[in-house]
Protein backbone atom coordinates (compact mmCIF):
# COMPACT_ATOMS: atom_id res chain seq x y z
CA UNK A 1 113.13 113.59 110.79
CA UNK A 2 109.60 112.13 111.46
CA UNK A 3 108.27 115.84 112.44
CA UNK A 4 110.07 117.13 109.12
CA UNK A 5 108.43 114.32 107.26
CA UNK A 6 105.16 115.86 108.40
CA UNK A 7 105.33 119.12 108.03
CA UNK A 8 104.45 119.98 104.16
CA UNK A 9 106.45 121.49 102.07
CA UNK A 10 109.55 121.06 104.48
CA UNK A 11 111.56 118.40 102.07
CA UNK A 12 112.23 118.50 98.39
CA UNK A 13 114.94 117.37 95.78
CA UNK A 14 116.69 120.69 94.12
CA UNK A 15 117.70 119.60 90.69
CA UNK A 16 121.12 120.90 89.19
CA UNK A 17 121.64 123.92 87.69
CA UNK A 18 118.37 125.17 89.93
CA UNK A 19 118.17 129.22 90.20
CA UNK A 20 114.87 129.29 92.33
CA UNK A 21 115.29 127.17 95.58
CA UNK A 22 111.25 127.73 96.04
CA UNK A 23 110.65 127.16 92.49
CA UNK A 24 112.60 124.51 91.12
CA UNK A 25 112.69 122.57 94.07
CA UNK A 26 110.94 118.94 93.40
CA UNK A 27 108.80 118.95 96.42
CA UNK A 28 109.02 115.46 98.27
CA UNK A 29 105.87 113.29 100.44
CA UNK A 30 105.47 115.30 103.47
CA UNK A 31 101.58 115.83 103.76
CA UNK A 32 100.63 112.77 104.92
CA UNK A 33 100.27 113.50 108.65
CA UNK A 34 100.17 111.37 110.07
CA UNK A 35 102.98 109.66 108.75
CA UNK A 36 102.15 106.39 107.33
CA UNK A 37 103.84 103.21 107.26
CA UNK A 38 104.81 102.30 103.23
CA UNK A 39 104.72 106.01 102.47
CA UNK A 40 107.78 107.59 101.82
CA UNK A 41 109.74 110.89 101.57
CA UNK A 42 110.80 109.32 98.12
CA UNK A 43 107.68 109.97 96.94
CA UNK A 44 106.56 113.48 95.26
CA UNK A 45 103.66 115.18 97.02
CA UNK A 46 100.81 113.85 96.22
CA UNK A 47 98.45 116.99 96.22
CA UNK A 48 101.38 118.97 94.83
CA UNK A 49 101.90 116.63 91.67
CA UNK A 50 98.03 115.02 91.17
CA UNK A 51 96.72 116.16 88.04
CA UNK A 52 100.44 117.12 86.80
CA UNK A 53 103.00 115.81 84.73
CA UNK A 54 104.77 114.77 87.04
CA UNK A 55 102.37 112.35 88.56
CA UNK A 56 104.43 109.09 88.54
CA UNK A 57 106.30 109.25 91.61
CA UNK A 58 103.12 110.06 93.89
CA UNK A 59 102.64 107.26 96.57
CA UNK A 60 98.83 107.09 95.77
CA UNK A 61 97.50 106.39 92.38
CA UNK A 62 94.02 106.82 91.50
CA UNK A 63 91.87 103.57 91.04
CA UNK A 64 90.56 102.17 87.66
CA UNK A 65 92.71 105.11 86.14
CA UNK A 66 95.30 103.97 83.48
CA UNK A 67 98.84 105.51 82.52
CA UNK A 68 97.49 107.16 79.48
CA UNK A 69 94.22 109.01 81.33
CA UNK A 70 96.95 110.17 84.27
CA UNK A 71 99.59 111.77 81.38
CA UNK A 72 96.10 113.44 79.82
CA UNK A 73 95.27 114.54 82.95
CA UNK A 74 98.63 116.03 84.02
CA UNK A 75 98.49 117.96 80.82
CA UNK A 76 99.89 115.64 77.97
CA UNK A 77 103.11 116.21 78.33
CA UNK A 78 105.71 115.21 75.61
CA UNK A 79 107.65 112.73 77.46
CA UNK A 80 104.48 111.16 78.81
CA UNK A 81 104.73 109.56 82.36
CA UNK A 82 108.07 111.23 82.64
CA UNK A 83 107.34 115.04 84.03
CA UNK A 84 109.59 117.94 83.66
CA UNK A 85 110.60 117.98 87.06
CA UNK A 86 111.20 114.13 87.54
CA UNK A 87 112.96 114.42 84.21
CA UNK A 88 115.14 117.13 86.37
CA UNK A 89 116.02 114.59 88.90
CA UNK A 90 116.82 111.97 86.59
CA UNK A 91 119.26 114.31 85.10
CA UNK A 92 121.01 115.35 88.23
CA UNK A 93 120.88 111.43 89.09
CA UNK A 94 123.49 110.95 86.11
CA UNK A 95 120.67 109.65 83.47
CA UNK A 96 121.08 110.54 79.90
CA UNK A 97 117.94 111.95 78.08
CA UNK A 98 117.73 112.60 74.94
CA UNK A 99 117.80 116.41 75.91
CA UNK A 100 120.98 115.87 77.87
CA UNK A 101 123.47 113.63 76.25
CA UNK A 102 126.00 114.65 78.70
CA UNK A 103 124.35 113.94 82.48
CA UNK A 104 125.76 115.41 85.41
CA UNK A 105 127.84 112.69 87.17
CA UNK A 106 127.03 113.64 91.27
CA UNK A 107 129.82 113.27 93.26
CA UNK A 108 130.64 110.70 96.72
CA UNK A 109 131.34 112.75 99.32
CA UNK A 110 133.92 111.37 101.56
CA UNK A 111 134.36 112.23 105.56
CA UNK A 112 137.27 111.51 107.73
CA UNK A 113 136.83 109.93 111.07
CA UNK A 114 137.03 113.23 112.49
CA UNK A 115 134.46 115.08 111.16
CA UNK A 116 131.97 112.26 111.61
CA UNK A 117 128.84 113.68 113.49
CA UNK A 118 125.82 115.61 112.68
CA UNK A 119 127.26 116.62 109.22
CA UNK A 120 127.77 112.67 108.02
CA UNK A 121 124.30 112.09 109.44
CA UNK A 122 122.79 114.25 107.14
CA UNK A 123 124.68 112.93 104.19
CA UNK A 124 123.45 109.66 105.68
CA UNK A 125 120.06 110.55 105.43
CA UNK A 126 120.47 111.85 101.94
CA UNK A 127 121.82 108.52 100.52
CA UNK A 128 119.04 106.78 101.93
CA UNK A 129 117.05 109.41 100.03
CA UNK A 130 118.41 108.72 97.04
CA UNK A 131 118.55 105.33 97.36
CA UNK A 132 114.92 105.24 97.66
CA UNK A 133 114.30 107.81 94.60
CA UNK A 134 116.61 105.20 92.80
CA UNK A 135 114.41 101.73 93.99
CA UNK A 136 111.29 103.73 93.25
CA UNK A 137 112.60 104.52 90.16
CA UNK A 138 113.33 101.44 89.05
CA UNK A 139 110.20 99.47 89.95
CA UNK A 140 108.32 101.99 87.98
CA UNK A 141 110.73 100.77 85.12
CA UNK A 142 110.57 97.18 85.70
CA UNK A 143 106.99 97.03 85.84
CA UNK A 144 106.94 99.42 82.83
CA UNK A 145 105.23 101.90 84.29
CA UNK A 146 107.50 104.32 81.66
CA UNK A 147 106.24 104.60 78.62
CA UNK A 148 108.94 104.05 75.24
């Protein structure tokens, strides 16, 4: 995982109802090489996402810049701090937005002793994925970093 995590371009979050795996794919933290304690594959890319809408979930912000100069700089986009593509996420998280009133509710994924092994390791490492999108997300939001 800690080569993967520094290879870029090699992780990203594929929203639901994606058609383009290349595309649509949210493309997560792996250019920081070498890996860096406190960064995190939670994070977007930062050179893929700087200067984007979907700037928030970067691991570096840009000093003496506020919320309002990063959304004008990512393009003013109409949800402001909240990107398309992190929007996306949301989504397939199970979030309402106003543009999806009825979320996708993801699935647990169960495995019987007996298949336990490389496959639940992998789901492993996805919850901890998502459990990290999910803290991320919600210190943004606690330390209202979203913008009403």
């Amino acid at each position: 995982m800690d080569e993967i995590a520094q290879t870029p371009y090699s992780l990203g979050f594929l929203p639901q109802n994606s058609i383009n795996n290349i595309k649509d794919a949210v493309i997560l933290e792996t250019s920081i090489i070498p890996y860096l304690s406190g960064s995190s594959i939670s994070h977007v890319d930062n050179k893929t996402y700087t200067n984007s809408p979907d700037f928030l979930m970067r691991a570096y912000v840009n000093n003496g810049t506020s919320l309002n100069q990063e959304i004008i700089s990512g393009g003013n986009y109409t949800l402001g701090s909240i990107g398309p593509k992190l929007k996306q996420v949301l989504e397939t998280m199970g979030y309402k937005t106003v543009d999806n009133l009825n979320p996708y509710k993801p699935k647990v994924i169960t495995h019987s002793a007996s298949s336990r092994g490389v496959s639940n390791n992998i789901g492993f490492t996805f919850i901890i994925i998502f459990l990290s999108i999910c803290y991320n997300l919600l210190y943004c939001y606690n330390n209202q970093f979203f913008l009403s």
